[in-house]
PDB file of N, CA and C in Angstrom:
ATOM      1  N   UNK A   1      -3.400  73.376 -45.648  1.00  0.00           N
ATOM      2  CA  UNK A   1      -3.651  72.554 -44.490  1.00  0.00           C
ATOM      3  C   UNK A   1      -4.960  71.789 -44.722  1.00  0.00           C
ATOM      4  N   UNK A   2      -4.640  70.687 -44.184  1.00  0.00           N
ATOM      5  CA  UNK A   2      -6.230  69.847 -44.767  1.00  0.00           C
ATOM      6  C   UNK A   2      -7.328  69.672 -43.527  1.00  0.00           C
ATOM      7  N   UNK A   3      -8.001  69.696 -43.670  1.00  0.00           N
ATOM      8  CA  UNK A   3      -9.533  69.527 -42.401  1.00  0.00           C
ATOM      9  C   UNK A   3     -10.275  68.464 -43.085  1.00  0.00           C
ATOM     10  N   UNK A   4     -10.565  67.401 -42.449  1.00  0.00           N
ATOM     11  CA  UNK A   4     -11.662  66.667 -42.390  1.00  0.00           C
ATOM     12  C   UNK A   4     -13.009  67.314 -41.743  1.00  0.00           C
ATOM     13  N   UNK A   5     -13.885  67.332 -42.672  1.00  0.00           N
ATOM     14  CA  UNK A   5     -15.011  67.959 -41.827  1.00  0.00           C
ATOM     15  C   UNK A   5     -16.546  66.832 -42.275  1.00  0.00           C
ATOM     16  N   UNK A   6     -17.880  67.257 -41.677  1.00  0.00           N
ATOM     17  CA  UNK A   6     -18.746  66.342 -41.644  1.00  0.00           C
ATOM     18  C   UNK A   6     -19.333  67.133 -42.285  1.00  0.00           C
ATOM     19  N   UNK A   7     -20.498  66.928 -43.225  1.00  0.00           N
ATOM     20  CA  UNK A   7     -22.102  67.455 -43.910  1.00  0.00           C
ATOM     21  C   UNK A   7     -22.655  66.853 -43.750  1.00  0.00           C
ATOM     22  N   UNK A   8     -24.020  67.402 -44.567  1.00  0.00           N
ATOM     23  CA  UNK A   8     -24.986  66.965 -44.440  1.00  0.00           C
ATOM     24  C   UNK A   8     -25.348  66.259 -45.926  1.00  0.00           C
ATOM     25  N   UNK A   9     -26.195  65.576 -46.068  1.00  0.00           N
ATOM     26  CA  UNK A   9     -26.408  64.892 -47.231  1.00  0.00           C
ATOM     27  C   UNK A   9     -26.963  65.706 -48.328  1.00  0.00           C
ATOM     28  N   UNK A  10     -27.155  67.018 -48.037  1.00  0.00           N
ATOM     29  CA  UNK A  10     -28.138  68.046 -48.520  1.00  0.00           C
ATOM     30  C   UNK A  10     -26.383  68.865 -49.176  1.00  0.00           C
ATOM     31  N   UNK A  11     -25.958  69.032 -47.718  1.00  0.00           N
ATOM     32  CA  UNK A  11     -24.552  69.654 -48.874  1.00  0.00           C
ATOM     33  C   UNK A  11     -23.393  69.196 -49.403  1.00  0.00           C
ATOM     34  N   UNK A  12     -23.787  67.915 -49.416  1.00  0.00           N
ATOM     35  CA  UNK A  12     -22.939  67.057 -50.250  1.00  0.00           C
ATOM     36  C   UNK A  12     -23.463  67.293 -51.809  1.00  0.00           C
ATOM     37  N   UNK A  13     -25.007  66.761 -51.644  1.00  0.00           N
ATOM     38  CA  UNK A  13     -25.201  66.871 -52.768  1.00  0.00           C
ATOM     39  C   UNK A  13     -25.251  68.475 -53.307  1.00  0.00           C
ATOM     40  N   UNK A  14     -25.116  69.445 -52.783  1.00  0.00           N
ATOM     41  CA  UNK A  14     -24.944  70.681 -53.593  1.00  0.00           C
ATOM     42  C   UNK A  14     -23.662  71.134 -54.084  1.00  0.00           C
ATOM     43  N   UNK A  15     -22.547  70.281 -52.885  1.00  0.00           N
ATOM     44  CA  UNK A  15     -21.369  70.567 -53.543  1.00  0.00           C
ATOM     45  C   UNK A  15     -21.672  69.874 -54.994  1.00  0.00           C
ATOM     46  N   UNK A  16     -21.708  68.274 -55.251  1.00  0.00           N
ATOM     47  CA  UNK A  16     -21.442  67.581 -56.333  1.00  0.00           C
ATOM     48  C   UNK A  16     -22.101  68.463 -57.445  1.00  0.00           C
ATOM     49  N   UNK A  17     -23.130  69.070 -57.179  1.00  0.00           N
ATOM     50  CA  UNK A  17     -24.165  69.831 -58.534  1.00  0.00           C
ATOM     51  C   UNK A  17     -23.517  70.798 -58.915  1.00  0.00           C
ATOM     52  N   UNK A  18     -22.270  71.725 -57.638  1.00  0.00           N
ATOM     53  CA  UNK A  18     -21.175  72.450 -58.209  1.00  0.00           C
ATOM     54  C   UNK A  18     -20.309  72.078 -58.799  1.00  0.00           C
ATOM     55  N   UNK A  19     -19.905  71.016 -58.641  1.00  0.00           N
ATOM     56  CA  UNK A  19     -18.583  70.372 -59.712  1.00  0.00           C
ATOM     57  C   UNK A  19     -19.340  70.122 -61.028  1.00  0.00           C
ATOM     58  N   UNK A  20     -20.479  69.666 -61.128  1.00  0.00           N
ATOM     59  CA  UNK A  20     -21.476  68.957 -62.331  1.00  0.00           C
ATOM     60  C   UNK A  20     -21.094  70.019 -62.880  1.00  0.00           C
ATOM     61  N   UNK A  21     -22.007  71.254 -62.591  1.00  0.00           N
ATOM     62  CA  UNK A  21     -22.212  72.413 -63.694  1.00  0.00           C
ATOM     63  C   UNK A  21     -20.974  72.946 -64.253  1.00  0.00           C
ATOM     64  N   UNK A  22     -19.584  72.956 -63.480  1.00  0.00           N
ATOM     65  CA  UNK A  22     -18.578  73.129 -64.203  1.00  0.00           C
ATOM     66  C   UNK A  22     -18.087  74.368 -63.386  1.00  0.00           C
ATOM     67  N   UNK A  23     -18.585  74.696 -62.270  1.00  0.00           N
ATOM     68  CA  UNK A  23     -17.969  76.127 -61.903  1.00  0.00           C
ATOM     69  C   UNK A  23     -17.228  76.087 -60.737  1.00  0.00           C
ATOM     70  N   UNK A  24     -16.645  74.696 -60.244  1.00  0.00           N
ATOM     71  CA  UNK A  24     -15.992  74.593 -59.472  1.00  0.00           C
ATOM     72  C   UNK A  24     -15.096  73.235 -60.352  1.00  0.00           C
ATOM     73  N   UNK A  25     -13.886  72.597 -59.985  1.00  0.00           N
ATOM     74  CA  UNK A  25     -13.479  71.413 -60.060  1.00  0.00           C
ATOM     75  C   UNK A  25     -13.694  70.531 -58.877  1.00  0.00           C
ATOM     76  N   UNK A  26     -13.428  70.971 -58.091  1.00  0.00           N
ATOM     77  CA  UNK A  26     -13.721  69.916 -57.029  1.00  0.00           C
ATOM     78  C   UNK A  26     -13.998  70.216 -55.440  1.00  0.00           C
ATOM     79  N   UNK A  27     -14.144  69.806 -54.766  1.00  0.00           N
ATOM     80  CA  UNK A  27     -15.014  69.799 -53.258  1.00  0.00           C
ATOM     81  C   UNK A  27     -14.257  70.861 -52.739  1.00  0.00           C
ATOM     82  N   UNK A  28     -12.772  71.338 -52.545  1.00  0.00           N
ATOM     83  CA  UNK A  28     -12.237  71.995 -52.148  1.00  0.00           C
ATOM     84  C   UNK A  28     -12.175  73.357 -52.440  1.00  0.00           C
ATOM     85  N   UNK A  29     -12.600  73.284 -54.079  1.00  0.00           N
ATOM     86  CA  UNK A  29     -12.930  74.967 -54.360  1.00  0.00           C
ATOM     87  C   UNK A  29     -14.167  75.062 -53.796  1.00  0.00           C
ATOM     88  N   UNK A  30     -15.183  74.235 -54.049  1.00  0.00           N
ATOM     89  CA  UNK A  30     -16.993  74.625 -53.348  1.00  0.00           C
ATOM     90  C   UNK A  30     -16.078  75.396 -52.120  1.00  0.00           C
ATOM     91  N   UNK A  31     -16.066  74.754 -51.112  1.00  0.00           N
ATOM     92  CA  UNK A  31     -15.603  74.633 -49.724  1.00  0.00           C
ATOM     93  C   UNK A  31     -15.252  75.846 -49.737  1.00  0.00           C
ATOM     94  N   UNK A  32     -13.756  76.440 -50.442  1.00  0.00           N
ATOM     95  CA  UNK A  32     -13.083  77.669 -50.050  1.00  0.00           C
ATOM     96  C   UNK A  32     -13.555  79.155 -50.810  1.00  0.00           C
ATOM     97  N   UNK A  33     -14.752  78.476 -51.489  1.00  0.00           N
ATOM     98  CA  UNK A  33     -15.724  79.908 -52.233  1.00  0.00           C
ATOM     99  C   UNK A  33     -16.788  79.767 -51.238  1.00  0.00           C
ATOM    100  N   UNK A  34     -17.274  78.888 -50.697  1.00  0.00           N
ATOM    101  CA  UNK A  34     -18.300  78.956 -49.478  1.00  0.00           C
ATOM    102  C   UNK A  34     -17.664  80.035 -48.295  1.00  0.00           C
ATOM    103  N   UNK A  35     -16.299  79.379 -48.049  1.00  0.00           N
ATOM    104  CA  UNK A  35     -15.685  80.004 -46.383  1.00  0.00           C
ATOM    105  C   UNK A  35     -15.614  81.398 -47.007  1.00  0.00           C
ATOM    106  N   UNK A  36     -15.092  81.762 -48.291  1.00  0.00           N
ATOM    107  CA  UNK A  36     -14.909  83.204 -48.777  1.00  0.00           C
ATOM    108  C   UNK A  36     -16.320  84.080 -48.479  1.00  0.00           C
ATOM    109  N   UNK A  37     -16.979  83.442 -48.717  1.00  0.00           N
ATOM    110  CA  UNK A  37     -18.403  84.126 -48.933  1.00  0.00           C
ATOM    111  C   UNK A  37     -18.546  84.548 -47.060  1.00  0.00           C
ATOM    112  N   UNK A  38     -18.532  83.307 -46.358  1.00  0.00           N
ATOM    113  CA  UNK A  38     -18.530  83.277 -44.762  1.00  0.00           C
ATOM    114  C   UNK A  38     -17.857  84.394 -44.059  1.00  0.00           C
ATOM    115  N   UNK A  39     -16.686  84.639 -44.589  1.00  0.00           N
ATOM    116  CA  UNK A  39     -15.813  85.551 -44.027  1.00  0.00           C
ATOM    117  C   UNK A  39     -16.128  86.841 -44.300  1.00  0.00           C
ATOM    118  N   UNK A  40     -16.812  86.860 -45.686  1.00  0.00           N
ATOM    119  CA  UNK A  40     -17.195  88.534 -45.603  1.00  0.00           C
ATOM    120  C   UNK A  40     -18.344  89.051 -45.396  1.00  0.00           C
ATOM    121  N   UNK A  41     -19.229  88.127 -45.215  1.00  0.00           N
ATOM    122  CA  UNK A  41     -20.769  88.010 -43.926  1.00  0.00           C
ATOM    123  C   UNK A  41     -20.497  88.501 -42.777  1.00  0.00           C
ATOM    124  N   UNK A  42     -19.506  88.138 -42.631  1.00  0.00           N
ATOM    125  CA  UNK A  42     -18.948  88.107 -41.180  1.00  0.00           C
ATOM    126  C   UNK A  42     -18.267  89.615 -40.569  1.00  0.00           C
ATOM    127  N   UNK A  43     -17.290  89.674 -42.147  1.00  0.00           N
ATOM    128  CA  UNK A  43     -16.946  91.062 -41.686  1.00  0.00           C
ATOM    129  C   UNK A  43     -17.777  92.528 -41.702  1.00  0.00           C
ATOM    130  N   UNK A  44     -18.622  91.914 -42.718  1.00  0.00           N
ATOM    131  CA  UNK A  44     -19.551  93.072 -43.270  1.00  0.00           C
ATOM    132  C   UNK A  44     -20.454  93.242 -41.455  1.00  0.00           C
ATOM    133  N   UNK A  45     -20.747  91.828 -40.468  1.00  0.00           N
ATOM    134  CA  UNK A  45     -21.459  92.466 -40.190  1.00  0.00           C
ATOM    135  C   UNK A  45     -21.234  92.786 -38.616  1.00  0.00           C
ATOM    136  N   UNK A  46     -19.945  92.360 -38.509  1.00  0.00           N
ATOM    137  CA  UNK A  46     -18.667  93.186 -37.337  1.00  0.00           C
ATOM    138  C   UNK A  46     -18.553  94.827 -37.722  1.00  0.00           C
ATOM    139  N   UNK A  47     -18.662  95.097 -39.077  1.00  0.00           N
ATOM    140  CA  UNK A  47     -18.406  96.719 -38.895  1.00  0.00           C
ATOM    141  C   UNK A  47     -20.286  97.573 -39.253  1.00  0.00           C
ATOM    142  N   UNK A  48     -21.159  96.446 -39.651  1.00  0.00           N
ATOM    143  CA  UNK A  48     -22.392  96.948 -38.906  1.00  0.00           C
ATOM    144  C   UNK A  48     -22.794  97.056 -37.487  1.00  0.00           C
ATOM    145  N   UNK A  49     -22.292  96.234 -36.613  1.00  0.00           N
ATOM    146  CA  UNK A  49     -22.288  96.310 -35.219  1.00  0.00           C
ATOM    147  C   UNK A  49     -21.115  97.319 -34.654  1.00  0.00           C
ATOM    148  N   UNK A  50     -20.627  97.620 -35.512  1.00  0.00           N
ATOM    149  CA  UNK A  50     -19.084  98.508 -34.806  1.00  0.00           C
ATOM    150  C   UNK A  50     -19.783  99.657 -35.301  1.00  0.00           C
ATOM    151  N   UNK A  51     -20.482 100.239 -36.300  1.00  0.00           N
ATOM    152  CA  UNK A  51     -21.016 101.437 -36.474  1.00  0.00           C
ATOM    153  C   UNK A  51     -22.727 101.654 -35.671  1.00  0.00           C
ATOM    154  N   UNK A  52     -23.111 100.443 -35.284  1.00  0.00           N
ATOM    155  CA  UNK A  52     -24.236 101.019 -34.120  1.00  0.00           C
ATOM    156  C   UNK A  52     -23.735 101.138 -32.904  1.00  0.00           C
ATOM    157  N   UNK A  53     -22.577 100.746 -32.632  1.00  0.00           N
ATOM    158  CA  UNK A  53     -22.041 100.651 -31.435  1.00  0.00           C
ATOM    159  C   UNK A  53     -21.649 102.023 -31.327  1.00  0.00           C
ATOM    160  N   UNK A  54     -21.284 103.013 -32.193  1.00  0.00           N
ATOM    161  CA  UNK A  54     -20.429 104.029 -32.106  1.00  0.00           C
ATOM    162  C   UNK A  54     -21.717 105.213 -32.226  1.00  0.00           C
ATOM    163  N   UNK A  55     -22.372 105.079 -32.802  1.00  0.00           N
ATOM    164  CA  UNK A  55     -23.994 105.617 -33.008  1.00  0.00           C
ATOM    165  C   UNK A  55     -24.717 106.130 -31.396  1.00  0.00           C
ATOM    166  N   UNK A  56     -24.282 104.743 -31.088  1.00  0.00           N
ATOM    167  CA  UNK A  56     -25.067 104.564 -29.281  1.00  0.00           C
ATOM    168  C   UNK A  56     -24.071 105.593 -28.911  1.00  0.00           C
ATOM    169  N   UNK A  57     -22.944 105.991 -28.995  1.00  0.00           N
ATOM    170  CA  UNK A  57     -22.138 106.400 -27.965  1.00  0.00           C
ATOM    171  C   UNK A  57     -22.045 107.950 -28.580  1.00  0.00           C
ATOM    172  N   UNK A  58     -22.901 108.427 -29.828  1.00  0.00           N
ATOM    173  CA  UNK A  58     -22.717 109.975 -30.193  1.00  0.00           C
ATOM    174  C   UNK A  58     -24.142 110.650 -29.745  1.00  0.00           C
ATOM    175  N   UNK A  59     -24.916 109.446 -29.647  1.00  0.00           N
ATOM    176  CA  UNK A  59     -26.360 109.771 -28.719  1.00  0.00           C
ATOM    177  C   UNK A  59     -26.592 109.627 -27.914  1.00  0.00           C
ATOM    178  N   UNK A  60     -25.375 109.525 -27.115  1.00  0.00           N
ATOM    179  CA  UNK A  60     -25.354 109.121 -25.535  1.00  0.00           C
ATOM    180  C   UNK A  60     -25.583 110.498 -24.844  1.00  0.00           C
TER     181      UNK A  60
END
């Protein structure tokens, strides 16, 4: 599915320095190794809040 989305001129140019160096081909891998990275920030820190949450409730 495709998304048009907006940056910044800052991560434009970091995508392009990822394609330069060779470790991406193009804007769409940057993009979906960025969201990869996003998603497990994310989850990592839903089950840090799900284990203080459960913490609060054995020292309750």
């Amino acid at each position: 599915m495709a998304k048009n989305v907006s940056i910044t001129l800052e991560l434009d140019q970091f995508i392009t320095a990822q394609i330069a160096s060779g470790r991406y081909q193009n804007a769409s891998e940057v993009m979906r190794a960025a969201l990869r990275l996003l998603e497990r920030e994310e989850t990592a820190e839903s089950r840090r809040r799900a284990r203080l949450a459960e913490q609060k409730l054995q020292h309750a």
